[in-house]
N, C-alpha and C. Protein backbone atom coordinates (compact mmCIF):
# COMPACT_ATOMS: atom_id res chain seq x y z
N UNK A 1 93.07 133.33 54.07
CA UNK A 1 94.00 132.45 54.75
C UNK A 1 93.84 132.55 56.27
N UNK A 2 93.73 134.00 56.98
CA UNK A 2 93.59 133.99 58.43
C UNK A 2 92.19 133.30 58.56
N UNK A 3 91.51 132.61 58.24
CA UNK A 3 89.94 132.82 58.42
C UNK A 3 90.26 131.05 58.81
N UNK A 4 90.99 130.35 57.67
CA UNK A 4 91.18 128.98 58.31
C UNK A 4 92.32 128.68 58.97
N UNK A 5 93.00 129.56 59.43
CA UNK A 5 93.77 129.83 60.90
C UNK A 5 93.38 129.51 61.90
N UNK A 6 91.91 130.33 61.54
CA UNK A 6 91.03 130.59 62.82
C UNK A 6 90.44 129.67 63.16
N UNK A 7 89.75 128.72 62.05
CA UNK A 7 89.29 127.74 61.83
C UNK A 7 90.14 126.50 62.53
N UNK A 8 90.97 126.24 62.09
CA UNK A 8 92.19 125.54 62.97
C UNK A 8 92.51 125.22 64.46
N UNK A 9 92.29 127.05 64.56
CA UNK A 9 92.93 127.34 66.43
C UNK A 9 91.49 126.87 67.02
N UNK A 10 90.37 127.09 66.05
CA UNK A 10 89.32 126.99 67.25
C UNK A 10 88.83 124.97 67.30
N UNK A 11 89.54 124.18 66.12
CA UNK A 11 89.02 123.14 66.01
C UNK A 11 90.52 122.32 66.95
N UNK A 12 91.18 123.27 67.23
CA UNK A 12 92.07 123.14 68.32
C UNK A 12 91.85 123.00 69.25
N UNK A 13 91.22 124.01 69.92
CA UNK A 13 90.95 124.70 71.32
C UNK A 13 89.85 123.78 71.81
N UNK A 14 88.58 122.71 70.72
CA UNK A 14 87.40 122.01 71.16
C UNK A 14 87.97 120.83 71.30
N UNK A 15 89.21 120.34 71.01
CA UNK A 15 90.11 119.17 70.97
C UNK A 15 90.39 119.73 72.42
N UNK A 16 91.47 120.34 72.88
CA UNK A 16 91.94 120.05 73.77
C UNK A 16 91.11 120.40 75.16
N UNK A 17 89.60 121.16 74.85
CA UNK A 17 88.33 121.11 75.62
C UNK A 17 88.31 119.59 76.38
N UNK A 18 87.74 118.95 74.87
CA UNK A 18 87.58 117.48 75.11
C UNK A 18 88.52 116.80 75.58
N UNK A 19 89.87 116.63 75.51
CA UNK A 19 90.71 116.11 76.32
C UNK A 19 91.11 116.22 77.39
N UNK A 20 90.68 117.48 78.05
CA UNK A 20 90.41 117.88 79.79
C UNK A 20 89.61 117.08 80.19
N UNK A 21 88.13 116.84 79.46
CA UNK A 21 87.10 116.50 79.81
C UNK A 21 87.66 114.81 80.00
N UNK A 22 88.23 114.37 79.25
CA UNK A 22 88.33 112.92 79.47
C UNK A 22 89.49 112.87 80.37
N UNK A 23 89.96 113.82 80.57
CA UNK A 23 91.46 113.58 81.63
C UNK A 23 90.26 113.62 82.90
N UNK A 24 89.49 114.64 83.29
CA UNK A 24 88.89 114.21 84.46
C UNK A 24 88.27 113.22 84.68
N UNK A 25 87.70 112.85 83.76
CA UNK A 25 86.76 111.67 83.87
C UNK A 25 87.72 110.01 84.38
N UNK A 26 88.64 109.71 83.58
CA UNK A 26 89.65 109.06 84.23
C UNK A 26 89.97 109.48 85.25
N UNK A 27 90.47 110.51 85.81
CA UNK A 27 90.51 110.82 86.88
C UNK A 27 89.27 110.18 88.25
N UNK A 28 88.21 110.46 87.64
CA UNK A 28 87.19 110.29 88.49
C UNK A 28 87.10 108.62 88.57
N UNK A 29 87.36 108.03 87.56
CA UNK A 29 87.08 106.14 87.56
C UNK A 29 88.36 105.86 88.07
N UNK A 30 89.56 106.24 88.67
CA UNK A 30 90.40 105.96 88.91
C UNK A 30 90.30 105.82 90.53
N UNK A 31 89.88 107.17 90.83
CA UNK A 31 89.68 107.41 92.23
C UNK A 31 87.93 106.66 92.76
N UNK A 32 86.89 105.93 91.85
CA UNK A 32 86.03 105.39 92.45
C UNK A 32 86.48 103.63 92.60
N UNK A 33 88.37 103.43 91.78
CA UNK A 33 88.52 102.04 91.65
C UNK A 33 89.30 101.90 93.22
N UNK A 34 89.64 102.94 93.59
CA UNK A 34 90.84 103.02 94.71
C UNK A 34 89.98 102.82 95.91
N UNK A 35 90.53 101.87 96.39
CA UNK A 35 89.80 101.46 98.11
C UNK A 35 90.38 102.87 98.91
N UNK A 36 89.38 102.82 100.04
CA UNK A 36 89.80 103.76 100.58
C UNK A 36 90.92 103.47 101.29
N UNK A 37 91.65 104.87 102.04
CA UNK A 37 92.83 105.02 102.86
C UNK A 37 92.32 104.73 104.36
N UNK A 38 92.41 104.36 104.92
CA UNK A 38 92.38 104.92 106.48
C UNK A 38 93.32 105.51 107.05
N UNK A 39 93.15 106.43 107.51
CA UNK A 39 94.68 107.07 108.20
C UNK A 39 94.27 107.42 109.29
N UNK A 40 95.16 107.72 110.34
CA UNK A 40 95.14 107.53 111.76
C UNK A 40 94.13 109.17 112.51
N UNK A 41 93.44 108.52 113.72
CA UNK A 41 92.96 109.72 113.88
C UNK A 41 93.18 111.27 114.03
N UNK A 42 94.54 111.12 114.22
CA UNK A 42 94.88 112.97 114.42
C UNK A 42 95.67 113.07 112.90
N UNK A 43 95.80 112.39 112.49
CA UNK A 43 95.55 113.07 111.17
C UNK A 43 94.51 113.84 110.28
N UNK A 44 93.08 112.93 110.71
CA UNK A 44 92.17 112.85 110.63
C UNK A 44 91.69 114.18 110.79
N UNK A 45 91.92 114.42 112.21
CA UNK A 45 91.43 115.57 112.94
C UNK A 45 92.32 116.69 112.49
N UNK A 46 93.59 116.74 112.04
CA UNK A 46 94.42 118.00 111.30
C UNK A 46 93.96 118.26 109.97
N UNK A 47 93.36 117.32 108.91
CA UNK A 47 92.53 118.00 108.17
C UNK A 47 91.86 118.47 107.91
N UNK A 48 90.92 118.08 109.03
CA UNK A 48 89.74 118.72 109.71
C UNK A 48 89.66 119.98 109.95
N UNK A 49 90.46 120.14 110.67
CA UNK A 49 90.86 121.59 111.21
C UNK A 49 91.57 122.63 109.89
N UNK A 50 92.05 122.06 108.71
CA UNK A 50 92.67 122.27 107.75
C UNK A 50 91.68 123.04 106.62
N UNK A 51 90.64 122.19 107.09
CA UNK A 51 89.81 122.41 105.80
C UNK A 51 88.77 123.26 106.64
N UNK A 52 88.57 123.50 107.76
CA UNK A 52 87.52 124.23 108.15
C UNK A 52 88.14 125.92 108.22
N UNK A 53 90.14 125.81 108.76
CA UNK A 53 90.10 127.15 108.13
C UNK A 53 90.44 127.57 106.39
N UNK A 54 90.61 126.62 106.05
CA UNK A 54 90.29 127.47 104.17
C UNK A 54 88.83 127.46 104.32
N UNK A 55 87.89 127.01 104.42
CA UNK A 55 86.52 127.07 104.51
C UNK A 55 86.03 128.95 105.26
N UNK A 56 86.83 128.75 105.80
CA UNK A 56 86.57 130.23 106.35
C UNK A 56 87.60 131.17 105.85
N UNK A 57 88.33 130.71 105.45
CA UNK A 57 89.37 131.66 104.75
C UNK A 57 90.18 131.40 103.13
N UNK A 58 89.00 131.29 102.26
CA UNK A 58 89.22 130.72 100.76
C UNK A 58 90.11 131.39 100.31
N UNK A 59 90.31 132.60 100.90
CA UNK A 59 91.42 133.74 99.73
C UNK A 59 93.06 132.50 100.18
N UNK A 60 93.34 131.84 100.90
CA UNK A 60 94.50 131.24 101.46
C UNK A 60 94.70 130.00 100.37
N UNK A 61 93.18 129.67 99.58
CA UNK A 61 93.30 127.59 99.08
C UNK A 61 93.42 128.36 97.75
N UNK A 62 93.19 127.29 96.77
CA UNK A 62 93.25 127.27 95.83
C UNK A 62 91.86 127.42 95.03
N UNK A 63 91.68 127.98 93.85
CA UNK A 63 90.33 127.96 93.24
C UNK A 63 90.12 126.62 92.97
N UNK A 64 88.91 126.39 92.60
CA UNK A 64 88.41 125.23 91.64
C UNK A 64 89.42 124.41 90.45
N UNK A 65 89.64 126.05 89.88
CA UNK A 65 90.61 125.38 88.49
C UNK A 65 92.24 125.70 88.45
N UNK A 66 92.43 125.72 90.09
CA UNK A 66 94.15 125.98 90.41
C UNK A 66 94.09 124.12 90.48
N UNK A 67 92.84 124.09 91.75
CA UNK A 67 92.88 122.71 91.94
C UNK A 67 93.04 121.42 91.33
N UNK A 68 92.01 121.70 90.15
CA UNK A 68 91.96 120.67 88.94
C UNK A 68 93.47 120.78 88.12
N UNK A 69 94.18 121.76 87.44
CA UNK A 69 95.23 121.99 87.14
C UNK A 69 96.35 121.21 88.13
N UNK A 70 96.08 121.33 89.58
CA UNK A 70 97.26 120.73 90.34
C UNK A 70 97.20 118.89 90.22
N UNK A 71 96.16 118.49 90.16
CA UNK A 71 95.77 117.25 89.87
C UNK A 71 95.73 116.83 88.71
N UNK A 72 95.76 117.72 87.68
CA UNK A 72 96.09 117.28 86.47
C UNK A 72 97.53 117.27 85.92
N UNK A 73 98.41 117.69 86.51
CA UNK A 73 99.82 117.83 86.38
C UNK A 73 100.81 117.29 86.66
């Protein structure tokens, strides 16, 4: 009986694999349908500056898969 438990959790676990996989992917055709933003230059330039110190200081951002998780939520 535990054996197709197991069987179960793992035909589970490749389901909801695959349904990440297609949540990003929408994700991704969603954001290549969206015109871009323009936003004003010192905004511009505060992200700039935003992203160059997490760039130098990653322990402060988020991982890869904090990131994807925050965008998926």
């Amino acid at each position: 009986m535990s054996e197709s438990v197991q069987v179960i959790i793992h035909r589970i676990e490749r389901i909801e694999k695959e349904l990440q996989e297609l949540k990003l992917e929408l994700l991704k055709l969603q954001a290549e349908k969206e015109e871009a933003e323009v936003i004003p230059e010192e905004e511009y330039q505060n992200l700039i500056r935003k992203a160059e110190h997490l760039k130098n200081n990653p322990s402060e951002g988020l991982s890869a898969d904090e990131a994807i998780k925050e965008l998926l939520s």
